[in-house]
N, C-alpha and C. Protein backbone atom coordinates (compact mmCIF):
# COMPACT_ATOMS: atom_id res chain seq x y z
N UNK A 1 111.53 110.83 83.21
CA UNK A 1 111.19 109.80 84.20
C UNK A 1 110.56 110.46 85.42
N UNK A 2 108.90 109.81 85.87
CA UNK A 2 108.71 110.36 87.11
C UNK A 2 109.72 109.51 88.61
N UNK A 3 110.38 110.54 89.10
CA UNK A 3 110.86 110.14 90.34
C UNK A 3 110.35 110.28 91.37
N UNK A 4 110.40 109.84 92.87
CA UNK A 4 110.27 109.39 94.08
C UNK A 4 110.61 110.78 94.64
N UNK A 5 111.49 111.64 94.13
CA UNK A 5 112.65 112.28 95.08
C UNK A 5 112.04 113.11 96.71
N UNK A 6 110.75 113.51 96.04
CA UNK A 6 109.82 114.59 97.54
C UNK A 6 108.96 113.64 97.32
N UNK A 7 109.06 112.39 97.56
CA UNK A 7 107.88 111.49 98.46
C UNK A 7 108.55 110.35 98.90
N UNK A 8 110.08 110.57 99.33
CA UNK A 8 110.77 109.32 100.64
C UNK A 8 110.81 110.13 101.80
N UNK A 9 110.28 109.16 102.42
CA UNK A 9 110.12 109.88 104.11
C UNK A 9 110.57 108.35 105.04
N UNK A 10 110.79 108.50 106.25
CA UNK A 10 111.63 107.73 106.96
C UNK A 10 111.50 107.64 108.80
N UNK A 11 111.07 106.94 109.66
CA UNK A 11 110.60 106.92 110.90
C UNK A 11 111.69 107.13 111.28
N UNK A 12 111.58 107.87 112.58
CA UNK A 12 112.59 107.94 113.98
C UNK A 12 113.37 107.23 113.78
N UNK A 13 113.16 105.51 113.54
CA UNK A 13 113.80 104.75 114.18
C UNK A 13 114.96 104.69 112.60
N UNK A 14 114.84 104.99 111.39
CA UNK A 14 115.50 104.63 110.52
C UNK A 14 116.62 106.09 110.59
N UNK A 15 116.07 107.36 111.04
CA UNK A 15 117.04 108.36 111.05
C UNK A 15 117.83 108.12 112.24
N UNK A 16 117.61 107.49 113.44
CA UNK A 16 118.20 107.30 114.30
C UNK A 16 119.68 106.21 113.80
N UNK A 17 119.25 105.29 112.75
CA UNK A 17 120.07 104.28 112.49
C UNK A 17 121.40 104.71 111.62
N UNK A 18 121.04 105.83 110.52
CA UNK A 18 121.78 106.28 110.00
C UNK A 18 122.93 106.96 110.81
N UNK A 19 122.15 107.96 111.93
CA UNK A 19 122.79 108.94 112.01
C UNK A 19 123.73 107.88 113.36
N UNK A 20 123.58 106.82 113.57
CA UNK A 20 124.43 106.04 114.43
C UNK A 20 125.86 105.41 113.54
N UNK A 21 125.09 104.58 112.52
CA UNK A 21 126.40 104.56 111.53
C UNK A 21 127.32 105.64 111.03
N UNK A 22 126.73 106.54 111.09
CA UNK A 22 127.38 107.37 110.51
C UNK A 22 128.95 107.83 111.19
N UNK A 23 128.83 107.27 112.52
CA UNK A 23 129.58 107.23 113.47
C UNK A 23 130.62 106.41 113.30
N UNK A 24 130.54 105.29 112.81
CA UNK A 24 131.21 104.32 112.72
C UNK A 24 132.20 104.47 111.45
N UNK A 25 133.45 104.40 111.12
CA UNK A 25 134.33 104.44 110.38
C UNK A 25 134.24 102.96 108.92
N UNK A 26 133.93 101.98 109.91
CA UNK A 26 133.40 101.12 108.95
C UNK A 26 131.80 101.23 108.22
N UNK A 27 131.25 102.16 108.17
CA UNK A 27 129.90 102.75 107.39
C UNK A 27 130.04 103.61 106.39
N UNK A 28 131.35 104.36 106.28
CA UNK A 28 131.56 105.70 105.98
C UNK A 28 130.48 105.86 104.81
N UNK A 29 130.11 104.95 104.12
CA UNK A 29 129.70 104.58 102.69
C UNK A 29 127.94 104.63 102.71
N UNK A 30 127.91 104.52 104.38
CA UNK A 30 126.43 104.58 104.06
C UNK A 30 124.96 105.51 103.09
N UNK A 31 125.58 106.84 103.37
CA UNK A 31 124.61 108.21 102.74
C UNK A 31 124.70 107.70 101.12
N UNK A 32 126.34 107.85 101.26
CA UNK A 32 127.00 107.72 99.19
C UNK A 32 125.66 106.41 99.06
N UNK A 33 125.51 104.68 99.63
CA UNK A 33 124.94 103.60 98.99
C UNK A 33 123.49 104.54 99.26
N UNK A 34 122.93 104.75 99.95
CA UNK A 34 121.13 105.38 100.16
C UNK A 34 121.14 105.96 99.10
N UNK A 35 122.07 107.05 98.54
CA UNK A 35 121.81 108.21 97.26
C UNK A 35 121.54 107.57 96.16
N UNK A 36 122.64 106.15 96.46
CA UNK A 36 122.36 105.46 94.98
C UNK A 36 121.16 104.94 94.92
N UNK A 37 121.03 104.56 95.46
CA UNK A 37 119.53 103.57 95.41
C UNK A 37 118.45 104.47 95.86
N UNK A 38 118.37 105.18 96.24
CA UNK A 38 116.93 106.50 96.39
C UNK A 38 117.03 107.10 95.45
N UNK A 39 118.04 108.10 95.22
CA UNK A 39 117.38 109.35 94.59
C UNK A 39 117.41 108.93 92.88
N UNK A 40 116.55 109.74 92.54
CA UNK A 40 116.21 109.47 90.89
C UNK A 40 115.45 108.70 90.18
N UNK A 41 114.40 107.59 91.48
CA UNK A 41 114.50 106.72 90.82
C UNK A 41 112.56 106.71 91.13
N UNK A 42 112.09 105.52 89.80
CA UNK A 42 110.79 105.82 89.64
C UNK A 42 110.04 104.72 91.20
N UNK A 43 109.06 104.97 90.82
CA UNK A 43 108.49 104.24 91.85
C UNK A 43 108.58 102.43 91.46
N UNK A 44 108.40 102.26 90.19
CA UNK A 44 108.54 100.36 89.91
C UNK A 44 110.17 100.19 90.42
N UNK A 45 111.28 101.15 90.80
CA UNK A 45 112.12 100.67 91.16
C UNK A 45 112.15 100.02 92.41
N UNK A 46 111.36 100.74 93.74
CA UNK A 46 110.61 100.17 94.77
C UNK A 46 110.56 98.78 94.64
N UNK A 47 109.67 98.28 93.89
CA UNK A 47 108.97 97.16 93.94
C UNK A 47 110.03 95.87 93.81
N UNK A 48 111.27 96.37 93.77
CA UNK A 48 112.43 95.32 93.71
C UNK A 48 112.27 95.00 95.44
N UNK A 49 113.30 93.81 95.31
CA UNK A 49 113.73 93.06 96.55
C UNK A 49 112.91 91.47 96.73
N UNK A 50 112.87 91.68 98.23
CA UNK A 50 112.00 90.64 98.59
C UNK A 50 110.69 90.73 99.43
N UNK A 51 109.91 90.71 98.83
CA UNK A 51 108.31 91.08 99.34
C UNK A 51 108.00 90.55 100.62
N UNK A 52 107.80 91.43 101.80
CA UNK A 52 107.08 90.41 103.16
C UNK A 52 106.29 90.51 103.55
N UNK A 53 105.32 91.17 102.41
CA UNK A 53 103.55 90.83 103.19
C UNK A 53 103.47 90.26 101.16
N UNK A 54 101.99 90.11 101.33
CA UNK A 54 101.56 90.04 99.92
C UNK A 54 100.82 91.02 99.34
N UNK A 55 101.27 92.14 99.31
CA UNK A 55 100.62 93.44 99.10
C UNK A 55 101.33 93.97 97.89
N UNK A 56 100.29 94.02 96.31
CA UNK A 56 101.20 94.43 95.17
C UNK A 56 100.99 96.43 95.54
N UNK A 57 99.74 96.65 96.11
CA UNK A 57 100.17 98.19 95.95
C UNK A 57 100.54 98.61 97.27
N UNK A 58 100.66 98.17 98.14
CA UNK A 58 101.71 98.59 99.31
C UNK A 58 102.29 97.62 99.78
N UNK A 59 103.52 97.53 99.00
CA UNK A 59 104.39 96.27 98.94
C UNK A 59 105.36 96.89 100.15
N UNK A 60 105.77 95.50 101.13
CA UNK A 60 106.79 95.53 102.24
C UNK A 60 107.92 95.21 101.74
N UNK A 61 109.24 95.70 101.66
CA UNK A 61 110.37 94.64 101.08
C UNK A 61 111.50 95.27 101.99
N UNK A 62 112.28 94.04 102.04
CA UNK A 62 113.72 94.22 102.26
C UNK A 62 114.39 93.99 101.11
N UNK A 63 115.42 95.22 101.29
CA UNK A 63 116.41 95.13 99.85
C UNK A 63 117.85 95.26 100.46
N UNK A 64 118.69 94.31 99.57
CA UNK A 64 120.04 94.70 100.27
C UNK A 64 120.57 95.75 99.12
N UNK A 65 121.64 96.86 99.70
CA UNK A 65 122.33 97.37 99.14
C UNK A 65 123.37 97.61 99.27
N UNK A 66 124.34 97.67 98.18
CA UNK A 66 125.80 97.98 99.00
C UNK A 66 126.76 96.49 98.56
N UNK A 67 125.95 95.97 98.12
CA UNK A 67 126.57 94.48 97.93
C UNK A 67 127.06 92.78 99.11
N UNK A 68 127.75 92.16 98.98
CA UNK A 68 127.92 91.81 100.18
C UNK A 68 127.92 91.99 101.79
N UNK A 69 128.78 93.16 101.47
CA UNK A 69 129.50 93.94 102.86
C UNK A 69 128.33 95.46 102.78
N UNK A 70 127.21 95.50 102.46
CA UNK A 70 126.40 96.69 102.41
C UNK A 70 125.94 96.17 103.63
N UNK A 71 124.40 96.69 103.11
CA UNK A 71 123.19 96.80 104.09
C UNK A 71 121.53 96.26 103.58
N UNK A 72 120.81 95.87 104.56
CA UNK A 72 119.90 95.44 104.44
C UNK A 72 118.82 96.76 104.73
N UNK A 73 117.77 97.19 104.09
CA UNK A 73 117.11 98.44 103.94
C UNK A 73 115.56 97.84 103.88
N UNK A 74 114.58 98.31 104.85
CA UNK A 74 113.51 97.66 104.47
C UNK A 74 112.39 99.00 104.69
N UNK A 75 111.64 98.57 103.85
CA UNK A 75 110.80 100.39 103.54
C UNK A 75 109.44 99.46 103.04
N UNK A 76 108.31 100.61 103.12
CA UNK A 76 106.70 100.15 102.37
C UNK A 76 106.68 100.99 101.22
N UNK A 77 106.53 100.76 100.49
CA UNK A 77 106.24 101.46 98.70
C UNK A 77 104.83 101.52 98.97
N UNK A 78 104.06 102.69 98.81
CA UNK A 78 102.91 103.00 98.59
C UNK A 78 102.94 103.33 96.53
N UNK A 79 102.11 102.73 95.65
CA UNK A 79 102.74 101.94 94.85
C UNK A 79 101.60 103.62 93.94
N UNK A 80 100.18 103.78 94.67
CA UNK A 80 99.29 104.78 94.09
C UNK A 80 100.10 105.97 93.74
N UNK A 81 100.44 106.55 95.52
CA UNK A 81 100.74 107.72 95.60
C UNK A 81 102.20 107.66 95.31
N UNK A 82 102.87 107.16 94.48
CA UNK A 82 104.40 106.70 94.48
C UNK A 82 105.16 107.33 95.66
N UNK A 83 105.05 107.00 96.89
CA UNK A 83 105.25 107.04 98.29
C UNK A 83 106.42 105.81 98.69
N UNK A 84 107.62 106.32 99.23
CA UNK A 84 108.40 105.04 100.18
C UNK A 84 108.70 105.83 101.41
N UNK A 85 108.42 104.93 102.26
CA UNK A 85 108.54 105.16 103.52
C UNK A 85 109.77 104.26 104.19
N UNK A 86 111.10 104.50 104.34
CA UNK A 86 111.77 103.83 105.04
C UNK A 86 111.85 103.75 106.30
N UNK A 87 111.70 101.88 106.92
CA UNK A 87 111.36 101.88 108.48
C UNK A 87 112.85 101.45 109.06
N UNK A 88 113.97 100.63 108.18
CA UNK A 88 115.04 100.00 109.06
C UNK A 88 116.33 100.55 108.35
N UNK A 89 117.34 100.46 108.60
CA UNK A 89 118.58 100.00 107.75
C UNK A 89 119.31 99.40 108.60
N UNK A 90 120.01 98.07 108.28
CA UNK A 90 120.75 97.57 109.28
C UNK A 90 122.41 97.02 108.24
N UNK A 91 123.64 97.06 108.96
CA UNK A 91 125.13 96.64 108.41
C UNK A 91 124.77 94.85 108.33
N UNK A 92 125.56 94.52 107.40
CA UNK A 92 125.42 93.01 107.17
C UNK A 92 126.52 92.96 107.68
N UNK A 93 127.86 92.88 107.72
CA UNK A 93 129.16 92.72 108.53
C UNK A 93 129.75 93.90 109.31
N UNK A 94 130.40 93.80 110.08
CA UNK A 94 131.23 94.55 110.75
C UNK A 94 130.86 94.38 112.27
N UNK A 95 131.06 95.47 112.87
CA UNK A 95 130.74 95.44 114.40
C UNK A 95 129.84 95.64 115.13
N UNK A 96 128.38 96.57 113.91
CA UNK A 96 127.14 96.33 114.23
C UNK A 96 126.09 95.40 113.17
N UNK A 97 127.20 94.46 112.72
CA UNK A 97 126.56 93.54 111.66
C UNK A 97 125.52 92.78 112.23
N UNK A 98 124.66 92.21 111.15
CA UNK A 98 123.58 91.41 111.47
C UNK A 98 123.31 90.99 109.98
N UNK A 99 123.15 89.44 110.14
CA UNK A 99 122.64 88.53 108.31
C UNK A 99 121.45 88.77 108.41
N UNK A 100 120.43 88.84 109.12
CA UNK A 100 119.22 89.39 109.38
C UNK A 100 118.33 90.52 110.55
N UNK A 101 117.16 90.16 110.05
CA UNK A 101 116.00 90.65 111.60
C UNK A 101 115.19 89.53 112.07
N UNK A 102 114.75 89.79 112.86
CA UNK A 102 113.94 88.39 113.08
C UNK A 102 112.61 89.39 112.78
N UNK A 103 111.57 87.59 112.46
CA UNK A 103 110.04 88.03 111.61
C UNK A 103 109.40 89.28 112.64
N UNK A 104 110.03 89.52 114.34
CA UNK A 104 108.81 90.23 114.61
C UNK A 104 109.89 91.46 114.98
N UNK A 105 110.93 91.28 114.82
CA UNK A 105 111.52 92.46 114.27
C UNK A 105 110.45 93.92 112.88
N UNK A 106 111.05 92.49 111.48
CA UNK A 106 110.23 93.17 110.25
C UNK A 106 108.69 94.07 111.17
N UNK A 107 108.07 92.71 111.97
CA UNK A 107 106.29 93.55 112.28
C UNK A 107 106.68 94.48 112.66
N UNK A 108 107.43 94.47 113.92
CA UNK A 108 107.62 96.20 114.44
C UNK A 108 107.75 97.46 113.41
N UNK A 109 108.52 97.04 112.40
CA UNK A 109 108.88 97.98 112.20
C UNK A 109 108.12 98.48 110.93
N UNK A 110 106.89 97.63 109.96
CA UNK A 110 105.60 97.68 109.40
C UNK A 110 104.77 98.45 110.29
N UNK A 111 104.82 98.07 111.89
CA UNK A 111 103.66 98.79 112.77
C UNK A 111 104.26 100.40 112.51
N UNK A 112 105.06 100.46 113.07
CA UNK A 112 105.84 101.59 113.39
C UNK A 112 105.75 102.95 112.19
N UNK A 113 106.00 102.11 111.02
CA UNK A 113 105.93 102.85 109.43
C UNK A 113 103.81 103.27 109.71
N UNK A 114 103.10 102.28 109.87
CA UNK A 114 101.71 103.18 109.63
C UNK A 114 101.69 103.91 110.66
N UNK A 115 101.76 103.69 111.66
CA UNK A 115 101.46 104.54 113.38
C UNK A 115 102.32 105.83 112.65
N UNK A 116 103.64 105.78 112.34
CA UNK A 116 104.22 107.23 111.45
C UNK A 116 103.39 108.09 110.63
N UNK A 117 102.60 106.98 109.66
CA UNK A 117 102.50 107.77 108.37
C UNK A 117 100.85 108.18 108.96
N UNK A 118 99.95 107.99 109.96
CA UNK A 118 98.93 107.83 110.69
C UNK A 118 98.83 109.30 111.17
N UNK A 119 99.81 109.29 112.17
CA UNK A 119 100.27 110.88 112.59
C UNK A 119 101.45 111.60 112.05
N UNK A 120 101.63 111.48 111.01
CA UNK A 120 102.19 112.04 110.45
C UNK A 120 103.55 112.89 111.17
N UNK A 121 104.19 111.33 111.32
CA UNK A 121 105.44 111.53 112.61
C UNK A 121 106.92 110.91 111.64
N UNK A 122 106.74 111.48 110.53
CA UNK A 122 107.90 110.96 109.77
C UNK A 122 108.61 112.49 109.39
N UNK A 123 110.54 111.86 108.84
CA UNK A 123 111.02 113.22 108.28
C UNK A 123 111.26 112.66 106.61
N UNK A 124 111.33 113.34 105.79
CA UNK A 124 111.69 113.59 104.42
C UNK A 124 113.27 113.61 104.18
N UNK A 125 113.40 112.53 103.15
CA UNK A 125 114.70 112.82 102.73
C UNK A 125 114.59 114.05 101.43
N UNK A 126 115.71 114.51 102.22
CA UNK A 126 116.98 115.64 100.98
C UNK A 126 118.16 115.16 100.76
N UNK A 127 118.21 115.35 99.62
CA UNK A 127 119.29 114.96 98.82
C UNK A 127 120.00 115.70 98.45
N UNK A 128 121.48 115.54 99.53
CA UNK A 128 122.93 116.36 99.26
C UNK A 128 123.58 115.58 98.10
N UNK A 129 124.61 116.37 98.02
CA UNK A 129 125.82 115.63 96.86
C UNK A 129 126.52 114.48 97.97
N UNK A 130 126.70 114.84 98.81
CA UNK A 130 127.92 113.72 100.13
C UNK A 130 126.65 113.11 101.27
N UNK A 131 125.64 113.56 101.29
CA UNK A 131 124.83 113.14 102.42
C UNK A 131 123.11 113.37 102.41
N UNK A 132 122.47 112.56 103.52
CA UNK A 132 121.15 112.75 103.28
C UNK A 132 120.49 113.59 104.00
N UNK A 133 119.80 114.37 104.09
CA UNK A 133 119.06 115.27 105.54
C UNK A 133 118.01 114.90 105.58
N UNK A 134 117.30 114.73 106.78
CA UNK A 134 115.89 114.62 107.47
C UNK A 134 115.02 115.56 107.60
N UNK A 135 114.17 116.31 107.10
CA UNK A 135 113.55 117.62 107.64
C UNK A 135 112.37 116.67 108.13
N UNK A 136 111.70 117.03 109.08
CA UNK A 136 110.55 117.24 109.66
C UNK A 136 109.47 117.56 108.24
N UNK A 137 108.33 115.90 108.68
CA UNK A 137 107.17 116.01 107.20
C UNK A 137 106.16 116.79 107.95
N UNK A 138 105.83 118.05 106.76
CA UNK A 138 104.66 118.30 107.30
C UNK A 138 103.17 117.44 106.77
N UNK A 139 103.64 116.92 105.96
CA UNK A 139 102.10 115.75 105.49
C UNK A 139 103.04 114.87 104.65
N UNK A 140 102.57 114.04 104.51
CA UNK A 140 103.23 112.77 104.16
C UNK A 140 102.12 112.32 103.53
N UNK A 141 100.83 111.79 103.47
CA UNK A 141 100.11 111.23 102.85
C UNK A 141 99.27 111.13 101.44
């Protein structure tokens, strides 16, 4: 199977989010749910969720993961270069819960993902056994 694994990369604003939950005792689960659902997996796995532009080869989606009590994860699948770029992750319950984003939430954070992948201002996920690391991309495109 071709995998994704050295072409997920992730804006400021999505490493910032992690590494905030990560804080939180009610998240503990966050890295373990990302591993599941990132690593290993081909690029048509991407193309799951719910689509918010109409773009089949650089499809926008939010996907929940984690189940009920997970998280909402929203990334651009570059569909050519089998490329995901994650821009959000947000808790569906708890104390930094939220059932959604609002629509100009999602834009920001579509703007934010090209202005990244533009200047090439994104980090790369690595994949631990317990956790995820960020290195600094040197090209992304």
């Amino acid at each position: 199977m071709n995998h994704c694994n050295g072409r997920i990369y992730c804006i400021e604003a999505f490493k910032k989010q992690v590494q905030k939950l990560r804080k939180n005792n009610s998240y503990k689960d966050i890295d373990q749910l990302l591993i599941q659902f990132l690593h290993d997996k081909s690029i048509d796995h991407f193309r799951t969720g719910t689509l918010l532009n109409k773009s089949h080869t650089h499809p926008y989606i939010k996907h929940d993961i984690g189940g009920r009590s997970g998280f909402r994860l929203y990334y651009l699948a570059v569909i050519i270069k089998e490329c995901v770029y994650l821009a959000y992750i947000h808790p569906k319950t708890g104390s930094e819960g939220s059932s959604n984003t609002t629509d100009e939430a999602r834009g920001e954070f579509y703007k934010q993902i090209v202005d990244a992948i533009k200047n090439v201002e994104l980090y790369q996920l690595k994949f631990g056994t317990e956790r995820i690391e960020f290195a600094p991309a040197i090209s992304a495109r």
